[in-house]
PDB file of N, CA and C in Angstrom:
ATOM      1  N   UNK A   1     113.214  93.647 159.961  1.00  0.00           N
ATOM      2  CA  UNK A   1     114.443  94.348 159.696  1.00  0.00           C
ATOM      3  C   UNK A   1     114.169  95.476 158.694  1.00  0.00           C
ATOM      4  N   UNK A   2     114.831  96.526 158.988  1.00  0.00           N
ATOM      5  CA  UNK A   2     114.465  97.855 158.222  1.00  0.00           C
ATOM      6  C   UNK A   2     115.821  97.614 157.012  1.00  0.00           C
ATOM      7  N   UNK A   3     115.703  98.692 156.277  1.00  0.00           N
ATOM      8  CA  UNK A   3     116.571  98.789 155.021  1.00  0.00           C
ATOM      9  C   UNK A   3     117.035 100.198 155.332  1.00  0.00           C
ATOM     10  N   UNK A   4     117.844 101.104 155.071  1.00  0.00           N
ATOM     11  CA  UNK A   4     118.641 102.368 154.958  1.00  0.00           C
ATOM     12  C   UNK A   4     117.543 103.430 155.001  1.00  0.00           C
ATOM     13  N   UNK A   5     116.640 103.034 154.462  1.00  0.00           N
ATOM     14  CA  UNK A   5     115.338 104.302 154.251  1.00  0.00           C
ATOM     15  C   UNK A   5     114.384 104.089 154.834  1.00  0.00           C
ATOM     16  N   UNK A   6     114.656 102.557 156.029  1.00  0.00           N
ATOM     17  CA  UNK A   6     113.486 103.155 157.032  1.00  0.00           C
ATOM     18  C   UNK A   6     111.969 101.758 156.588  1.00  0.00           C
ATOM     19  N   UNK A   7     112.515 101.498 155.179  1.00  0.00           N
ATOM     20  CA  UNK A   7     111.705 100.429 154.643  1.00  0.00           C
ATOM     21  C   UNK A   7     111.362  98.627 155.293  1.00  0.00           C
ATOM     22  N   UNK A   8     110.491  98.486 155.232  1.00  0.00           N
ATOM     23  CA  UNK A   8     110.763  96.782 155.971  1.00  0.00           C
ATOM     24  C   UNK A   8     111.427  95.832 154.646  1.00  0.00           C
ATOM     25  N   UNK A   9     112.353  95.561 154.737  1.00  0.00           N
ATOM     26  CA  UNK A   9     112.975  94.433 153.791  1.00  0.00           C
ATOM     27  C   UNK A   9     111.769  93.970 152.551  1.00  0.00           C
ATOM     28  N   UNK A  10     110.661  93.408 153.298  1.00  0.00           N
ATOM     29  CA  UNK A  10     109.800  92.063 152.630  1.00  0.00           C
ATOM     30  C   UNK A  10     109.250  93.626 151.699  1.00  0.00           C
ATOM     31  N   UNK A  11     108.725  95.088 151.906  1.00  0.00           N
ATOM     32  CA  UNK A  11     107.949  96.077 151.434  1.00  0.00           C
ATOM     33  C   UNK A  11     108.976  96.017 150.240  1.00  0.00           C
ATOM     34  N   UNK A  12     110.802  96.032 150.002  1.00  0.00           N
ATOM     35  CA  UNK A  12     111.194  96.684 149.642  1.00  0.00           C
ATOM     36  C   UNK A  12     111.032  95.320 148.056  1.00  0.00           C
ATOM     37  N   UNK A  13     110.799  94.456 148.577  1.00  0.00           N
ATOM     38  CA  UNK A  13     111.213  93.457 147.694  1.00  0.00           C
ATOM     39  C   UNK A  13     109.879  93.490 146.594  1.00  0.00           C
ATOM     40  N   UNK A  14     108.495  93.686 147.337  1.00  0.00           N
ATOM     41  CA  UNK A  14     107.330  93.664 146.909  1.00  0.00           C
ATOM     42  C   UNK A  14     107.159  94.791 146.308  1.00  0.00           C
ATOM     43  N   UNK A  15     107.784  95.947 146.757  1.00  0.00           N
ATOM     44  CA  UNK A  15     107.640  97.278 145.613  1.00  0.00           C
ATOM     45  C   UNK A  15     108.701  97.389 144.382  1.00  0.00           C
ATOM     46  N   UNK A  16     109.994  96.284 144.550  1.00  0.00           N
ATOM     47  CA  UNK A  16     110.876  96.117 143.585  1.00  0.00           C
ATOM     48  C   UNK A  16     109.645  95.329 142.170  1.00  0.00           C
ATOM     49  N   UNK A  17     109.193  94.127 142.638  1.00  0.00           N
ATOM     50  CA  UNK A  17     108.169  93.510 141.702  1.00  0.00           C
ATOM     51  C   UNK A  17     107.112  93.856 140.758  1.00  0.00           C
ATOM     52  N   UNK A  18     106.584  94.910 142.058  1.00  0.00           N
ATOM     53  CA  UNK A  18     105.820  95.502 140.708  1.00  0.00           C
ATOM     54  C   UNK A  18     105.833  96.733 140.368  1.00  0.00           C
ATOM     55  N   UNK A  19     107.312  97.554 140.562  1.00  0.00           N
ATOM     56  CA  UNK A  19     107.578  98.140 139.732  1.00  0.00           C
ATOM     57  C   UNK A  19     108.127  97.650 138.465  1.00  0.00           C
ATOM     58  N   UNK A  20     108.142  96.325 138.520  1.00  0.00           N
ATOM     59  CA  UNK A  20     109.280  95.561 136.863  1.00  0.00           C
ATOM     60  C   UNK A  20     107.763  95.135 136.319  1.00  0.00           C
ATOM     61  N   UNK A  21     106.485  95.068 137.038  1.00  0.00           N
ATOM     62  CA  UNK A  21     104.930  95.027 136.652  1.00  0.00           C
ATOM     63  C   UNK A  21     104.380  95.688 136.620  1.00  0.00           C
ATOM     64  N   UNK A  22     104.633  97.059 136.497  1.00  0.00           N
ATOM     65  CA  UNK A  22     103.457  98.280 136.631  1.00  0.00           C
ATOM     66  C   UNK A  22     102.725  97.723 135.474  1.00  0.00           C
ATOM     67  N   UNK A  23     101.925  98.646 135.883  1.00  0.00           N
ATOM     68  CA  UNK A  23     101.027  99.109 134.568  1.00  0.00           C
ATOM     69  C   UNK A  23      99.683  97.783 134.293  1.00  0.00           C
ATOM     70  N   UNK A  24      98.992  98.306 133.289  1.00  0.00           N
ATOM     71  CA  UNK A  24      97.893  97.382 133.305  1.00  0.00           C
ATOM     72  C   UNK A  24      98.216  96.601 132.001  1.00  0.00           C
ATOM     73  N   UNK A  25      99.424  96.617 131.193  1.00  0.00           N
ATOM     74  CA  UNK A  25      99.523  95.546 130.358  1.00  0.00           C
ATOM     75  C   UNK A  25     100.611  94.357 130.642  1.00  0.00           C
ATOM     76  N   UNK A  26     101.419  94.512 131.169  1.00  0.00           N
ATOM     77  CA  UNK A  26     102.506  93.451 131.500  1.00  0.00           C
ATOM     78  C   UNK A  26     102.556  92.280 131.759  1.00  0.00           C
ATOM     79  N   UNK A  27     101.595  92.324 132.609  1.00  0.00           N
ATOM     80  CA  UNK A  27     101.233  90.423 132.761  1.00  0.00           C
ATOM     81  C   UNK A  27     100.501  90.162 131.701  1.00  0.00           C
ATOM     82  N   UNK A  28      99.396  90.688 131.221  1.00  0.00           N
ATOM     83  CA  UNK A  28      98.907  90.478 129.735  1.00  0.00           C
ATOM     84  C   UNK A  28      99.767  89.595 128.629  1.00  0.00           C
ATOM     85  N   UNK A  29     101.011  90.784 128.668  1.00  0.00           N
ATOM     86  CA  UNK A  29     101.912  90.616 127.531  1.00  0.00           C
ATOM     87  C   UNK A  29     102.751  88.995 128.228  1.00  0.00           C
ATOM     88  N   UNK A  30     103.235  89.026 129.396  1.00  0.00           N
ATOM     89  CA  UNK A  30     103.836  87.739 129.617  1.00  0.00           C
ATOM     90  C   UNK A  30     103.099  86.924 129.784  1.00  0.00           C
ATOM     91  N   UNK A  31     101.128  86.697 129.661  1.00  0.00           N
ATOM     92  CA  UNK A  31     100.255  86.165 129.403  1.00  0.00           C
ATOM     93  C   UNK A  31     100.334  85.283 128.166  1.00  0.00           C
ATOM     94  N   UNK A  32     100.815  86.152 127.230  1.00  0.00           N
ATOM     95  CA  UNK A  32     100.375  86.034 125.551  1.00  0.00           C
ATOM     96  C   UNK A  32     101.575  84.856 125.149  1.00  0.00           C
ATOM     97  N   UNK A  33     102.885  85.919 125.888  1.00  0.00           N
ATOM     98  CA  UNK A  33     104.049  85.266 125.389  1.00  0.00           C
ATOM     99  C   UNK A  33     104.106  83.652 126.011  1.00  0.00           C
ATOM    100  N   UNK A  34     103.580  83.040 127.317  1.00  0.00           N
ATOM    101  CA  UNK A  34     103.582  81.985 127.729  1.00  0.00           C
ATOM    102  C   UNK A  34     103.606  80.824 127.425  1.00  0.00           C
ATOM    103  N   UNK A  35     102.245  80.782 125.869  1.00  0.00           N
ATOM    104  CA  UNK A  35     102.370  80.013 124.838  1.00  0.00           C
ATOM    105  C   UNK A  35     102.958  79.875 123.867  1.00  0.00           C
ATOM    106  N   UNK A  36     104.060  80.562 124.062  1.00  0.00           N
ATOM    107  CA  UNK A  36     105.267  80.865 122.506  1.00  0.00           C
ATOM    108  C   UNK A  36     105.381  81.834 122.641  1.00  0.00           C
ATOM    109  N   UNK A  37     106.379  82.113 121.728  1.00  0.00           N
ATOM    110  CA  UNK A  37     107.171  83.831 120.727  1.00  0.00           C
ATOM    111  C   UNK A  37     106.081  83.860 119.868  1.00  0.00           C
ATOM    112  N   UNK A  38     106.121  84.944 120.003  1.00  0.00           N
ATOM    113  CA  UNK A  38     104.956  85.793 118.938  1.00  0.00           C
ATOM    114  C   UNK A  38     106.275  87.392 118.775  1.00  0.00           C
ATOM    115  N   UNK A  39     105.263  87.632 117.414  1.00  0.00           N
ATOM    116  CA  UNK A  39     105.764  88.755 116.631  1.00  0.00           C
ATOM    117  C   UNK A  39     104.997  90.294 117.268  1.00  0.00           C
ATOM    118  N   UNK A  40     105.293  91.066 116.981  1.00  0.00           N
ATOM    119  CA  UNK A  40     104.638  92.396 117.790  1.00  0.00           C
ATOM    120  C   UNK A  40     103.830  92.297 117.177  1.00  0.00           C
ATOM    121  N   UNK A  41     102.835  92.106 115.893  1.00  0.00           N
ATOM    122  CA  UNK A  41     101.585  91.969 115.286  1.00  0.00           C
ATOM    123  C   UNK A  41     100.746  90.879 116.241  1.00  0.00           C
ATOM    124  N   UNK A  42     101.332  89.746 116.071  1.00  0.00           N
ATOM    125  CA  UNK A  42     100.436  88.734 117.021  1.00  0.00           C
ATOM    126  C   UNK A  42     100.446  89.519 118.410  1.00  0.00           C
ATOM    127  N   UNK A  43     101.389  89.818 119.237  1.00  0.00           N
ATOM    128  CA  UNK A  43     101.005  90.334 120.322  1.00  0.00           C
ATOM    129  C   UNK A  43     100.362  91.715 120.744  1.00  0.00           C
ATOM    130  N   UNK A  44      99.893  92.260 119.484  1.00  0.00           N
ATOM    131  CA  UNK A  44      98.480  93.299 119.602  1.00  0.00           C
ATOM    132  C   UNK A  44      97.181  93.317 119.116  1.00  0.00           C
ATOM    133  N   UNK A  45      97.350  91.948 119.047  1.00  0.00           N
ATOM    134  CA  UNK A  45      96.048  91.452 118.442  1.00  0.00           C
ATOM    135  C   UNK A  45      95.859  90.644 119.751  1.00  0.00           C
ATOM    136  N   UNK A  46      96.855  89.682 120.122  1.00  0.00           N
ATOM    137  CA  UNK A  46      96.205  89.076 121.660  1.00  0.00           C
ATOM    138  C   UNK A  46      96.078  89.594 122.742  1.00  0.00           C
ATOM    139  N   UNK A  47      96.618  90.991 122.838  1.00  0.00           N
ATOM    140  CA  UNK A  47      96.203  91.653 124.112  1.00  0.00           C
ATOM    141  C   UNK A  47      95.650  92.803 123.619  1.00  0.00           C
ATOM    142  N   UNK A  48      94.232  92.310 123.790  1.00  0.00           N
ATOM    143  CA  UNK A  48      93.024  93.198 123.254  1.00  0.00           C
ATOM    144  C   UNK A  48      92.825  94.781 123.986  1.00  0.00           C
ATOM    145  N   UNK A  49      93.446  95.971 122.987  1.00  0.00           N
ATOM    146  CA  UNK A  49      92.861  97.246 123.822  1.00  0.00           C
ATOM    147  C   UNK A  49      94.883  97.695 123.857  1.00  0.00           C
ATOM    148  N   UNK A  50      95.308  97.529 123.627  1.00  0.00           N
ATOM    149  CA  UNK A  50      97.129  97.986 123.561  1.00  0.00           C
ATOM    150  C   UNK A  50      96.713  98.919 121.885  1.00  0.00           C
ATOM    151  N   UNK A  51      97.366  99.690 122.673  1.00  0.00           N
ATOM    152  CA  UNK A  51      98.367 100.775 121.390  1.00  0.00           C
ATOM    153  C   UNK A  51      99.377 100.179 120.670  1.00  0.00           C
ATOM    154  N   UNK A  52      99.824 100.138 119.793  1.00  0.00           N
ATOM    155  CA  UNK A  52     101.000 100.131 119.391  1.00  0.00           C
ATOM    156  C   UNK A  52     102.280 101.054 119.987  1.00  0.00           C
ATOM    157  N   UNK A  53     102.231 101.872 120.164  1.00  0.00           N
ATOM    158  CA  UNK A  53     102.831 102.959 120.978  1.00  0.00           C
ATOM    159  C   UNK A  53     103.347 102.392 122.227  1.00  0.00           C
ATOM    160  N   UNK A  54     102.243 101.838 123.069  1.00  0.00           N
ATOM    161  CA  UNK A  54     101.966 101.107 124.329  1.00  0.00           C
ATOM    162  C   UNK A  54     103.241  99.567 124.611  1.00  0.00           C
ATOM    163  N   UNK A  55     102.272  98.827 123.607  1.00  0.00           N
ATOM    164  CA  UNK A  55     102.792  97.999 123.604  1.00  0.00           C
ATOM    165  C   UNK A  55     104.130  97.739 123.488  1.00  0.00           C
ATOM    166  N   UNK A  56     104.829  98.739 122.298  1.00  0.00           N
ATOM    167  CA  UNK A  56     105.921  98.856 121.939  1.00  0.00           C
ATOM    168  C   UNK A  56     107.210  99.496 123.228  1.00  0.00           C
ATOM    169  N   UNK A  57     106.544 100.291 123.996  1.00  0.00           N
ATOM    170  CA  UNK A  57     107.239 100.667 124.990  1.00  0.00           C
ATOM    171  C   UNK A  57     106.709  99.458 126.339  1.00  0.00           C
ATOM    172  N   UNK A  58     106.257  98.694 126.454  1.00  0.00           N
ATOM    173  CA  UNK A  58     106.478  98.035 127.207  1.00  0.00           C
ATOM    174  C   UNK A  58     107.065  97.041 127.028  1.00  0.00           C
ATOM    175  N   UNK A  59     107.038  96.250 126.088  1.00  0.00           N
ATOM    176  CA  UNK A  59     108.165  95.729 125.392  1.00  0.00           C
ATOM    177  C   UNK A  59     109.416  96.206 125.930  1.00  0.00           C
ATOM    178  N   UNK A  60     109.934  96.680 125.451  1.00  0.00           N
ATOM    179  CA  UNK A  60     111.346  97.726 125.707  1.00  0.00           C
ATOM    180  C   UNK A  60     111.109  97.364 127.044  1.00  0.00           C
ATOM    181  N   UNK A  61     110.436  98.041 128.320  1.00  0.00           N
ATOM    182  CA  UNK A  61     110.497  97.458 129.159  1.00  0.00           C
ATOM    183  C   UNK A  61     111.077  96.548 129.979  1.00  0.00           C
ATOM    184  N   UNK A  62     109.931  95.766 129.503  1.00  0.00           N
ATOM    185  CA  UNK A  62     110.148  93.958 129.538  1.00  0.00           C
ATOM    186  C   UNK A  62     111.478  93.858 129.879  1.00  0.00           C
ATOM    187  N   UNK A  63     111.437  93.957 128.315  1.00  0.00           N
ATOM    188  CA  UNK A  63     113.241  93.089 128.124  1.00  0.00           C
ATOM    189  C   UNK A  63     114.108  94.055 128.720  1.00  0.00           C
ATOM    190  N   UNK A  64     114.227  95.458 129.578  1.00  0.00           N
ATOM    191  CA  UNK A  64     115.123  95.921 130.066  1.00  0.00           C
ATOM    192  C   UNK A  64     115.361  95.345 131.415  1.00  0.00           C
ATOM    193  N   UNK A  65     114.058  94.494 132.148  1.00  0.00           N
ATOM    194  CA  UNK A  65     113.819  94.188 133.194  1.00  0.00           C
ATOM    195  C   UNK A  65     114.239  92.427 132.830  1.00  0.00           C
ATOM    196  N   UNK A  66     114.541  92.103 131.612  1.00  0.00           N
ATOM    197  CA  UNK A  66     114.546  90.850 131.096  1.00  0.00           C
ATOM    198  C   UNK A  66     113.689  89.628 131.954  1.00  0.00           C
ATOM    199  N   UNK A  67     112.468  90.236 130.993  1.00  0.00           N
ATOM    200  CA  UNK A  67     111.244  89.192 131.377  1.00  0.00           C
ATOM    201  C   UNK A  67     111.235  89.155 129.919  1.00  0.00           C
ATOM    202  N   UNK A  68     111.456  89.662 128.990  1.00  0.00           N
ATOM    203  CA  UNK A  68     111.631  89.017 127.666  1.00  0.00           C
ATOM    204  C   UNK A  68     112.795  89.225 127.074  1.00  0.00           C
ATOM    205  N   UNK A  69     112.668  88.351 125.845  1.00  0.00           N
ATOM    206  CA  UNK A  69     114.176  88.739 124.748  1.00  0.00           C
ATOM    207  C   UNK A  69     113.440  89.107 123.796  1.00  0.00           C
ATOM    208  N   UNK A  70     114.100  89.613 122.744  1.00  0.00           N
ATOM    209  CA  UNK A  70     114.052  90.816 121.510  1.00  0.00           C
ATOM    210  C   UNK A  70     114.988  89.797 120.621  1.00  0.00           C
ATOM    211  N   UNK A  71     114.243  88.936 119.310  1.00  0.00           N
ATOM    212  CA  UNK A  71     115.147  88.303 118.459  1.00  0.00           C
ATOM    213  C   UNK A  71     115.114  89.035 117.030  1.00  0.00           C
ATOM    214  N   UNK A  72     115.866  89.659 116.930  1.00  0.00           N
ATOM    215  CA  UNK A  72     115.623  89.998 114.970  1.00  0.00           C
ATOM    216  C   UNK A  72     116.270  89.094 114.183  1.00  0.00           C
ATOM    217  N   UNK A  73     115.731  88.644 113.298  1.00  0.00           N
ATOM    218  CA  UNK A  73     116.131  87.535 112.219  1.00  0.00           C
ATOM    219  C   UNK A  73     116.271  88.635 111.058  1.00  0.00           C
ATOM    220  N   UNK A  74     117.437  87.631 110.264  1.00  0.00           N
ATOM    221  CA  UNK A  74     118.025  88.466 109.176  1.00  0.00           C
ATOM    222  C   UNK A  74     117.443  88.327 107.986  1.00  0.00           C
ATOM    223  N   UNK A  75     116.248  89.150 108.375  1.00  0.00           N
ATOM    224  CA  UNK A  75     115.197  88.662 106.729  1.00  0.00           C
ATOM    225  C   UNK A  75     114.807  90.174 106.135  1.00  0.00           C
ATOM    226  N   UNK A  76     114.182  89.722 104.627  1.00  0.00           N
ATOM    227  CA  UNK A  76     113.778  91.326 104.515  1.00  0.00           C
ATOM    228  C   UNK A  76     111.852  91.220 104.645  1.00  0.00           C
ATOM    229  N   UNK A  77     111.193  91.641 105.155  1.00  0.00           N
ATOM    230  CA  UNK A  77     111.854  92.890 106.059  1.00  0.00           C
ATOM    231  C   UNK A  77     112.486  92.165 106.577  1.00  0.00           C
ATOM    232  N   UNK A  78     113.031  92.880 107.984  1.00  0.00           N
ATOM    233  CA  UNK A  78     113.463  92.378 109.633  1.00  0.00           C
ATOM    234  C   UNK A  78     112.439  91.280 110.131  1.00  0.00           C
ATOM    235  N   UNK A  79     112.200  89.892 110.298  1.00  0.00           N
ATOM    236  CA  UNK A  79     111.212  89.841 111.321  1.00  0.00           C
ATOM    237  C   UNK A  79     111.642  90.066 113.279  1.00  0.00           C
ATOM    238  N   UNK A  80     111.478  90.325 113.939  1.00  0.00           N
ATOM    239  CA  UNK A  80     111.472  90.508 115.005  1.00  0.00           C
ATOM    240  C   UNK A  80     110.525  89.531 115.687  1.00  0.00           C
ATOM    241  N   UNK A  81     111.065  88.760 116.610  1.00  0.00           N
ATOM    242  CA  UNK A  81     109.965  87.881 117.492  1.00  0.00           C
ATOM    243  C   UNK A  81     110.740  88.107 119.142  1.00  0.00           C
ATOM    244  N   UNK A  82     108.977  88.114 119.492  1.00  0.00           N
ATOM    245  CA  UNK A  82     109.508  88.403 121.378  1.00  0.00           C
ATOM    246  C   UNK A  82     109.196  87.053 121.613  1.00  0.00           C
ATOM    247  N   UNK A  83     109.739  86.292 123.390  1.00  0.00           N
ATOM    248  CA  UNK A  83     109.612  85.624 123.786  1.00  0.00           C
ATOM    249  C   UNK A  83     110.122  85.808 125.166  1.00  0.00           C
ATOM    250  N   UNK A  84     109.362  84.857 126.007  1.00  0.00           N
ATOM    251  CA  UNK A  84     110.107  85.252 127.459  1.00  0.00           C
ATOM    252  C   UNK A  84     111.508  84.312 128.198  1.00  0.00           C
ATOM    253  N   UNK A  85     111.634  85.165 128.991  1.00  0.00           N
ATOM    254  CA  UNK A  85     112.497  84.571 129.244  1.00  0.00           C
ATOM    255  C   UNK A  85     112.904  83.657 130.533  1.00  0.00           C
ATOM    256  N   UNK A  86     114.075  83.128 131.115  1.00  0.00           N
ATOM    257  CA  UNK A  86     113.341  81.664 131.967  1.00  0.00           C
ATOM    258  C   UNK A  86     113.137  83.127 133.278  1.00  0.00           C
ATOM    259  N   UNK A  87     113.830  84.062 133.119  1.00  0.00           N
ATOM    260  CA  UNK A  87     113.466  84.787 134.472  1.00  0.00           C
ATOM    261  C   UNK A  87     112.019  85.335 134.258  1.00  0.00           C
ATOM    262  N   UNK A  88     111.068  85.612 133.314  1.00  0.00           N
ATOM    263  CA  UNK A  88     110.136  85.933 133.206  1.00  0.00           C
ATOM    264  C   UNK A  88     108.966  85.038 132.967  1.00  0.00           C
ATOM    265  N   UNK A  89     109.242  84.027 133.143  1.00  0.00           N
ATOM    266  CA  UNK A  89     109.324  82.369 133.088  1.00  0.00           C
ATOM    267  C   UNK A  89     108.486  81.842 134.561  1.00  0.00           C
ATOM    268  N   UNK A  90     109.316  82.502 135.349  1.00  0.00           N
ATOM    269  CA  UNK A  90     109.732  82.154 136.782  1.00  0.00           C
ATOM    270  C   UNK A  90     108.451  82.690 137.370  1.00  0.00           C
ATOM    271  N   UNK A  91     107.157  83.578 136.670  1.00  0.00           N
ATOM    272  CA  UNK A  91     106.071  84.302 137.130  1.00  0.00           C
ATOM    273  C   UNK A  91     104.990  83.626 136.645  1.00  0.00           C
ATOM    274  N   UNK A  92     105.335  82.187 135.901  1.00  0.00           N
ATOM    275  CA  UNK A  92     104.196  81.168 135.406  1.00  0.00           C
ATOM    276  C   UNK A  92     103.058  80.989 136.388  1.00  0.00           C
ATOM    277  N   UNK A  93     103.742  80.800 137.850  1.00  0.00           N
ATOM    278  CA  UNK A  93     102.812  80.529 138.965  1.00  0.00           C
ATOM    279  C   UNK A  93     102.158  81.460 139.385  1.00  0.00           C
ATOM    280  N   UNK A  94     102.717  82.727 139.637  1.00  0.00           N
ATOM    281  CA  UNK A  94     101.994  83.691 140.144  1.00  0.00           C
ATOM    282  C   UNK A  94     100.841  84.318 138.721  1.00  0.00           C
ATOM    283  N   UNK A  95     101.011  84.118 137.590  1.00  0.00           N
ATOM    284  CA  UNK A  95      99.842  84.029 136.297  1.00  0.00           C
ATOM    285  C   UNK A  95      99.074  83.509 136.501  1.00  0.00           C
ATOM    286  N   UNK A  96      99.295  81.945 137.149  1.00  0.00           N
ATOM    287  CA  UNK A  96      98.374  80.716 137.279  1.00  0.00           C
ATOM    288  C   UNK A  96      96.927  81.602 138.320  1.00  0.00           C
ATOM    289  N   UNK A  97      98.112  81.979 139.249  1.00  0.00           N
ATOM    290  CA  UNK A  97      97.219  81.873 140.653  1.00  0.00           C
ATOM    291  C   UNK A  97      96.358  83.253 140.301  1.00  0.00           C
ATOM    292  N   UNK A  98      97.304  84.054 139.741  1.00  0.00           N
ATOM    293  CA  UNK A  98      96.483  85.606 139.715  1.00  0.00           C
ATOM    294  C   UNK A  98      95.081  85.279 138.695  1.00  0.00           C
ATOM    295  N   UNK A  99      95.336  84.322 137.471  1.00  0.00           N
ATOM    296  CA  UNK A  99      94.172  83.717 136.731  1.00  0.00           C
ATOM    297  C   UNK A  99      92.902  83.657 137.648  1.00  0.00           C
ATOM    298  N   UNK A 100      93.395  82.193 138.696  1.00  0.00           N
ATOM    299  CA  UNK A 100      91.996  82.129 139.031  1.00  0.00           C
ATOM    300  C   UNK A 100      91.378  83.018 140.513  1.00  0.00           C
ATOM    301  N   UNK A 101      92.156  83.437 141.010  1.00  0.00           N
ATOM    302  CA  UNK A 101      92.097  84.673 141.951  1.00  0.00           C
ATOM    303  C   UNK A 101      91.243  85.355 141.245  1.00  0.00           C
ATOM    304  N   UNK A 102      91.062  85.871 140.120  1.00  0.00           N
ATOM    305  CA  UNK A 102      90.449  86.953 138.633  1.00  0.00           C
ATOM    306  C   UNK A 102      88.898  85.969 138.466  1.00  0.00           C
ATOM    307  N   UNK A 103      88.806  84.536 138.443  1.00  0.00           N
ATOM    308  CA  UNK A 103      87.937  83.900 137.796  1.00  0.00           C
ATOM    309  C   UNK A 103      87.625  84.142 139.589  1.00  0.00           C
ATOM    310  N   UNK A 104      87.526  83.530 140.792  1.00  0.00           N
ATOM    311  CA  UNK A 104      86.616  83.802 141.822  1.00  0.00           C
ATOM    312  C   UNK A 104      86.166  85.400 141.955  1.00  0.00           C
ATOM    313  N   UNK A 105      87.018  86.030 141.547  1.00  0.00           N
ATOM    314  CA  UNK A 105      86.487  87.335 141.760  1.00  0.00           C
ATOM    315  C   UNK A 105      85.347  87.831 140.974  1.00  0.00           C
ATOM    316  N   UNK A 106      85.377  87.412 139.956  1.00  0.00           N
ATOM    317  CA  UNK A 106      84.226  88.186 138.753  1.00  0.00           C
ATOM    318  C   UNK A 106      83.072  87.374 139.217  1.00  0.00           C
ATOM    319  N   UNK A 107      83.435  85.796 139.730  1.00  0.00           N
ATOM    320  CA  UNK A 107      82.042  85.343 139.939  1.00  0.00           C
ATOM    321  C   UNK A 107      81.635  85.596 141.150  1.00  0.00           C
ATOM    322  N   UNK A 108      82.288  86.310 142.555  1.00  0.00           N
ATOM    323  CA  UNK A 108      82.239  87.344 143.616  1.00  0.00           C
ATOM    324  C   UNK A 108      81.283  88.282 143.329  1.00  0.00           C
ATOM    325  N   UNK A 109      81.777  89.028 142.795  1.00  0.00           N
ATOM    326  CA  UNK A 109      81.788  90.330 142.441  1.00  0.00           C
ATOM    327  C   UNK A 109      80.607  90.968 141.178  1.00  0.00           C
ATOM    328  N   UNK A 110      80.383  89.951 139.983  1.00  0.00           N
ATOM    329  CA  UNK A 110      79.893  90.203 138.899  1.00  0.00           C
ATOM    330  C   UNK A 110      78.841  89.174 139.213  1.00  0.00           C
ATOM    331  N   UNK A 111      79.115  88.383 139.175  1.00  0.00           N
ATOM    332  CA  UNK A 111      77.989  87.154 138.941  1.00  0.00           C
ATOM    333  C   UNK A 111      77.969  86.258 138.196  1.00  0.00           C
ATOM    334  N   UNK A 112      79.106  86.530 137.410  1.00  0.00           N
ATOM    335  CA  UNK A 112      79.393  85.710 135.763  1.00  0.00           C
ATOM    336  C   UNK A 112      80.642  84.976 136.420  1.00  0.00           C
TER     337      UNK A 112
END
């Protein structure tokens, strides 16, 4: 079944996905967050090779696409902690699988 623009349904759903995943940090970041809320310090230290800049706008992101929440606590400073959310939650499996999909490949591919 086509969609208005000619698209096949299943294309339109699969280009909806990872456009809310572009980029080469996102699963990273819902990587990090998996094991807990972390603070934007912890989460540029665990996803090795992010900007601050980067990170910070994908963030924003994220949570516009609400695969995370944005908590500020009323402290001085501000602390701010990210965490995901159950809809960003919901990509535990496809992490799992993309994990070891990543681990046959390098030992494919690399040798290691």
């Amino acid at each position: 079944m086509l969609t208005e623009n000619g698209c096949p349904k299943t294309a339109l759903s699969i280009r909806d996905a990872l456009e809310a995943l572009e980029g080469r940090w996102k699963l990273l970041i819902l990587f990090a967050l998996s094991s807990g809320p972390r603070r934007f310090r912890q989460l540029s230290v665990e996803v090795a090779g992010i900007t601050d800049k980067v990170l910070s706008k994908e963030l924003k992101a994220m949570e516009m696409n609400q695969l995370i929440r944005r908590q500020v606590f009323d402290t001085f400073p501000p602390t701010v902690e990210y965490s995901i959310t159950e809809h960003g939650a919901s990509l535990d499996k496809v992490l799992e699988e993309l994990h070891y999909w990543g681990l046959a490949h390098r030992v494919k591919i690399i040798g290691k």
